[in-house]
N, C-alpha and C. Protein backbone atom coordinates (compact mmCIF):
# COMPACT_ATOMS: atom_id res chain seq x y z
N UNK A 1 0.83 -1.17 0.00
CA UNK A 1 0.00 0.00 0.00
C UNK A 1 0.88 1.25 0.00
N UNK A 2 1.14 2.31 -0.93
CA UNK A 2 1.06 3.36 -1.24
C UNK A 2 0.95 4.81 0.29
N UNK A 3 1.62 4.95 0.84
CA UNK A 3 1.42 5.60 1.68
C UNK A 3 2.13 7.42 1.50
N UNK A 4 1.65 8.06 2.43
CA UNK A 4 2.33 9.72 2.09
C UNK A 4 2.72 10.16 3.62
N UNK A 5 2.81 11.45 3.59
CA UNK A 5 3.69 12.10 4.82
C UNK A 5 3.37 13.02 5.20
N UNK A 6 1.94 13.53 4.22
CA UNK A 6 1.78 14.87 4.50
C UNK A 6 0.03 15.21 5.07
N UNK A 7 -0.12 16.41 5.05
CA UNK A 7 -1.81 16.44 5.63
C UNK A 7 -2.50 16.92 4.60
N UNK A 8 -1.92 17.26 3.59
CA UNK A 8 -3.14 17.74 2.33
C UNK A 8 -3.05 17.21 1.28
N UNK A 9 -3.26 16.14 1.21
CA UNK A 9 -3.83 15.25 0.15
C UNK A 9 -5.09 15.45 -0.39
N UNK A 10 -5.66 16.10 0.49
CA UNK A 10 -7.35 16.75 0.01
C UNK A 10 -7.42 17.56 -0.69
N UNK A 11 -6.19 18.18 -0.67
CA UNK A 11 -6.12 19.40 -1.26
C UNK A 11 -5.83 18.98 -2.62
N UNK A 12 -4.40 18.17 -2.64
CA UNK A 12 -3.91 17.78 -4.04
C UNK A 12 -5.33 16.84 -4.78
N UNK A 13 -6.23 16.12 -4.10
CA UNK A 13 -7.03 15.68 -4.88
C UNK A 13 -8.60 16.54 -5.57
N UNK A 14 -8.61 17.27 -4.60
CA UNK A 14 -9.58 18.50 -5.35
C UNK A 14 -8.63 19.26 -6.54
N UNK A 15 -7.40 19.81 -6.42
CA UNK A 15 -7.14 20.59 -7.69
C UNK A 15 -6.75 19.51 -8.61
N UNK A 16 -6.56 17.94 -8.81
CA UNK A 16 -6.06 17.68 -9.83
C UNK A 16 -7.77 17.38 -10.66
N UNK A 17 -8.96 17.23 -9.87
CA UNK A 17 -9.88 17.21 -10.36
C UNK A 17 -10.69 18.60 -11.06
N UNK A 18 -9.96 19.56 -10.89
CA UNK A 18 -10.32 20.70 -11.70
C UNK A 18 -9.22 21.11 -12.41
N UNK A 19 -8.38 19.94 -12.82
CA UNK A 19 -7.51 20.68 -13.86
C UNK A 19 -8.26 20.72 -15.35
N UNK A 20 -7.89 21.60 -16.04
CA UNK A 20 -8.35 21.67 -17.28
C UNK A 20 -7.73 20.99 -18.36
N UNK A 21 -8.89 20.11 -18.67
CA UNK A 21 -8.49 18.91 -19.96
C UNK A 21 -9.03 19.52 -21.06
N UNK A 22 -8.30 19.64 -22.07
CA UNK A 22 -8.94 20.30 -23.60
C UNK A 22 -9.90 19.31 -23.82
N UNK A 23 -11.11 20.20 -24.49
CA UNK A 23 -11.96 19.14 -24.93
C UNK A 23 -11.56 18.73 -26.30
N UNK A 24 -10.05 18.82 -27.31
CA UNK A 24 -10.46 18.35 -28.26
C UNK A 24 -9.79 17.16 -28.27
N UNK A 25 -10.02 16.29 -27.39
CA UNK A 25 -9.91 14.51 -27.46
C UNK A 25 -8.56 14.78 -27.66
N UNK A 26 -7.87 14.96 -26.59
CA UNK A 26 -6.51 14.62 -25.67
C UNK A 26 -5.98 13.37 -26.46
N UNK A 27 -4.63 13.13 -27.14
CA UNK A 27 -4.49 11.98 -27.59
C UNK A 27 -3.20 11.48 -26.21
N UNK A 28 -2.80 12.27 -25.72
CA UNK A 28 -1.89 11.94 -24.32
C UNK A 28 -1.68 12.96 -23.39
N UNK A 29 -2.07 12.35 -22.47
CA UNK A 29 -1.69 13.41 -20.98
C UNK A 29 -0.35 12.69 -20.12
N UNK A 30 0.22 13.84 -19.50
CA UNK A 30 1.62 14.06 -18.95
C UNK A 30 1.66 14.59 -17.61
N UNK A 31 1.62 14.21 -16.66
CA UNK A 31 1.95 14.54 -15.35
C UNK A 31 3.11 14.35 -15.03
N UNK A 32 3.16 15.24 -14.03
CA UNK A 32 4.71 15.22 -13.31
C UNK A 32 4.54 15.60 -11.44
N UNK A 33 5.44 14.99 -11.23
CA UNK A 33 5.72 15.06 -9.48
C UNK A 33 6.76 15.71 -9.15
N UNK A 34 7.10 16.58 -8.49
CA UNK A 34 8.68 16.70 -8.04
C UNK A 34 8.52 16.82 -6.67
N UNK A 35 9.21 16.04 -6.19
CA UNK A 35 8.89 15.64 -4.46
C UNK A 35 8.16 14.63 -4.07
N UNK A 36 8.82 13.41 -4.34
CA UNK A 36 7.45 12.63 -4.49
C UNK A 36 7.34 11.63 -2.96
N UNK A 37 8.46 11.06 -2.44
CA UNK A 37 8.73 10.66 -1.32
C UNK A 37 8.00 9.02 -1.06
N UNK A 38 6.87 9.08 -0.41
CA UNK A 38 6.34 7.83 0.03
C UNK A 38 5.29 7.50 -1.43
N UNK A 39 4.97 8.71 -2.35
CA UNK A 39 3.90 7.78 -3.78
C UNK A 39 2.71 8.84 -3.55
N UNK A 40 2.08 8.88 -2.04
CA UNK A 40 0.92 9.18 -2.22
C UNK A 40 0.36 9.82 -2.54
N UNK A 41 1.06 11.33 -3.07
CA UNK A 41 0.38 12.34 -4.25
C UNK A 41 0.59 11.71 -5.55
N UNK A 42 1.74 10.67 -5.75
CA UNK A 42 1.41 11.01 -7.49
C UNK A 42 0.13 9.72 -7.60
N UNK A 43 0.15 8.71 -6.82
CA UNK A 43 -1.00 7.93 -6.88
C UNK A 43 -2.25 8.72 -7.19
N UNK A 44 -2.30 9.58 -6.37
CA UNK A 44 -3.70 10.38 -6.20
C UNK A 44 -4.04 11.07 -8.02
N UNK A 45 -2.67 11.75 -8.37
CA UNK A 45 -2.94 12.08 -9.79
C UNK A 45 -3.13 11.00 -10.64
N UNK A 46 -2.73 10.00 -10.46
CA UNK A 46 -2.76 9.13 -11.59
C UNK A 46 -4.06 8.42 -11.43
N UNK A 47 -4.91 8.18 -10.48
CA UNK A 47 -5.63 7.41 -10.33
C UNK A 47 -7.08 8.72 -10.67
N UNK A 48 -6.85 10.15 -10.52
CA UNK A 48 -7.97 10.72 -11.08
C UNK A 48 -7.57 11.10 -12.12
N UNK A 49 -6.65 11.04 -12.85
CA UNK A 49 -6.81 11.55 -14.14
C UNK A 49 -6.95 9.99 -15.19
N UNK A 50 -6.59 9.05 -14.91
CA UNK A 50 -7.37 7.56 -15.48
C UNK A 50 -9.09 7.49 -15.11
N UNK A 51 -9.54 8.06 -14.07
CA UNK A 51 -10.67 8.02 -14.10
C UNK A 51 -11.58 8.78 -14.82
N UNK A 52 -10.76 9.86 -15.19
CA UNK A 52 -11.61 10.98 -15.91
C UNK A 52 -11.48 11.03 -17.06
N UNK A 53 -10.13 10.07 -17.67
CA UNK A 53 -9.68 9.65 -18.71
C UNK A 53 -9.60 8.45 -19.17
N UNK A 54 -10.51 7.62 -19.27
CA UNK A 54 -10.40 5.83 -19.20
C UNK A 54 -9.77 5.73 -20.65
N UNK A 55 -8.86 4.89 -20.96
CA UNK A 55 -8.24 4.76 -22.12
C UNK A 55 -7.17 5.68 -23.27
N UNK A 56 -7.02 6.84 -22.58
CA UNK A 56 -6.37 7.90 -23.15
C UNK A 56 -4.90 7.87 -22.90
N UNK A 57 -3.84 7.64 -23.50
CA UNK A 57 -2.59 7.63 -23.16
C UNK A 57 -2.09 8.47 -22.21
N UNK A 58 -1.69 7.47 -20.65
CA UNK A 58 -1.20 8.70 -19.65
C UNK A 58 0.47 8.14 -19.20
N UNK A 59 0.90 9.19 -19.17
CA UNK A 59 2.45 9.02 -18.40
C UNK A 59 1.78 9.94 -17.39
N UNK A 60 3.20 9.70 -16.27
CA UNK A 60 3.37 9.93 -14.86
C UNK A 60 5.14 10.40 -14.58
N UNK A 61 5.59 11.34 -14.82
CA UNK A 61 6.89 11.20 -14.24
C UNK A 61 6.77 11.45 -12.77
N UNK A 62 8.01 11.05 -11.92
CA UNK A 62 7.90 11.23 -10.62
C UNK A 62 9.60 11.50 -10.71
N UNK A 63 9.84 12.65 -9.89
CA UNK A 63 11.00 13.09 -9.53
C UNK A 63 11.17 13.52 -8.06
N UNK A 64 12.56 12.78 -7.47
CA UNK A 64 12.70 12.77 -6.06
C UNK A 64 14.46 12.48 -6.18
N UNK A 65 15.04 12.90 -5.38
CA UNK A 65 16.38 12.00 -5.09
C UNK A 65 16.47 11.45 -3.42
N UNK A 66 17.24 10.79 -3.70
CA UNK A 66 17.37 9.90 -2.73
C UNK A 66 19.00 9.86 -2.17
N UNK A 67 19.35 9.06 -0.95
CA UNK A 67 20.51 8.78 -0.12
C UNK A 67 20.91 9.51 0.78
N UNK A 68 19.98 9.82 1.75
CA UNK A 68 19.88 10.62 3.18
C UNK A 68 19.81 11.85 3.11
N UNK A 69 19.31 12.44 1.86
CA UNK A 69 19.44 13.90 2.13
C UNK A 69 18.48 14.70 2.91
N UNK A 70 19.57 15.67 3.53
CA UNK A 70 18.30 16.89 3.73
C UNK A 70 17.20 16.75 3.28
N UNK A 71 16.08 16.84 4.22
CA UNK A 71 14.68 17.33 3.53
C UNK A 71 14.66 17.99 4.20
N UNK A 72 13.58 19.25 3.50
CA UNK A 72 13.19 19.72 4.02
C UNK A 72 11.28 20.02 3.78
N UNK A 73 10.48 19.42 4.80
CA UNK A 73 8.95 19.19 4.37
C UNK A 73 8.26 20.23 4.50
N UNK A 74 8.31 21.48 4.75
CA UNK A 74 7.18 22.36 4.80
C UNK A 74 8.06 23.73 4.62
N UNK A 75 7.94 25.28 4.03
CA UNK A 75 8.65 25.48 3.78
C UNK A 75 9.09 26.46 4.96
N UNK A 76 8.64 26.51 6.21
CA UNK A 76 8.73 27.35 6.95
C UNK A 76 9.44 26.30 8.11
N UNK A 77 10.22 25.40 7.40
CA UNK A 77 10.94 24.25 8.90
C UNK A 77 12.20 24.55 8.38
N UNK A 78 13.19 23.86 8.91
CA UNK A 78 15.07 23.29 8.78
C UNK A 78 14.25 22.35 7.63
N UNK A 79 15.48 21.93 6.49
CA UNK A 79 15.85 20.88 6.36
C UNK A 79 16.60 20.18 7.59
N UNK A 80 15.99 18.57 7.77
CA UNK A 80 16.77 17.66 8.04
C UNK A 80 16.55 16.14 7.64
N UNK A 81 17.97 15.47 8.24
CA UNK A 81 18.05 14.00 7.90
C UNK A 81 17.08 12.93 8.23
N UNK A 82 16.19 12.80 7.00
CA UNK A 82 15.57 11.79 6.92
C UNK A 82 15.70 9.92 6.95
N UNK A 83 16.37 9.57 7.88
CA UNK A 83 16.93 8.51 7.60
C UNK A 83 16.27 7.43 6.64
N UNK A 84 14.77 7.62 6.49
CA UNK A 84 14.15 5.80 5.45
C UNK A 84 14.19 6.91 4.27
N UNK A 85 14.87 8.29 3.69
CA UNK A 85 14.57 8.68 2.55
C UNK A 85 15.91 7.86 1.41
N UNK A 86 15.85 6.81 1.87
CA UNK A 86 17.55 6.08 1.59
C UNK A 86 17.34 5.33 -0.24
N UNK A 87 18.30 4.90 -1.21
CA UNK A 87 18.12 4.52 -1.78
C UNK A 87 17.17 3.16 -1.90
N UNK A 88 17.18 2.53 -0.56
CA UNK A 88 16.58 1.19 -0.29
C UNK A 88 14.92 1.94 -0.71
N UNK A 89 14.61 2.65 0.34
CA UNK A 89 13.63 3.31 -0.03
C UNK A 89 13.36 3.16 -1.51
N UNK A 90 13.97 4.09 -2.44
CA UNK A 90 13.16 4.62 -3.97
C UNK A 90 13.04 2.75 -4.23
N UNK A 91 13.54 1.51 -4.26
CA UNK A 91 13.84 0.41 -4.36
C UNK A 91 12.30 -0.17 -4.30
């Protein structure tokens, strides 16, 4: 199971449901993540934009690095050492 880290997931799942899809029959949609950590936002995009899109060619990039770095999660904290943000992790 797919888990996250953060408290607004509600949030990310209301705006990806009002993003604006052209109506002239989309032949591929493209999402992207940067920060992606435990999955559970880009899950959330991918799983409403397949729903709103059944059969329409979708990619997903997800961008994160990994091997103990600094994080830093909210933007008003320190970065610090996340120890499970480890390569085993992205694995």
């Amino acid at each position: 199971m797919i888990q996250g880290d953060s408290v607004e997931y509600d949030k990310l799942a209301e705006w990806v449901k009002t993003l604006p899809i052209y109506s002239e029959s989309p032949s591929q949609i493209l999402t992207c993540e940067i920060g992606v950590r435990e999955g559970l936002g880009s899950q959330i995009i991918m799983d409403e934009i397949t729903r709103r899109l059944p059969g329409v060619r979708y990619k997903h990039i997800a961008i994160d690095p990994y091997g103990n770095l600094p994080y830093q999660h909210y933007d008003n904290s320190p970065g610090k050492q996340v120890f499970d943000y480890s390569d085993q992790m992205k694995d």
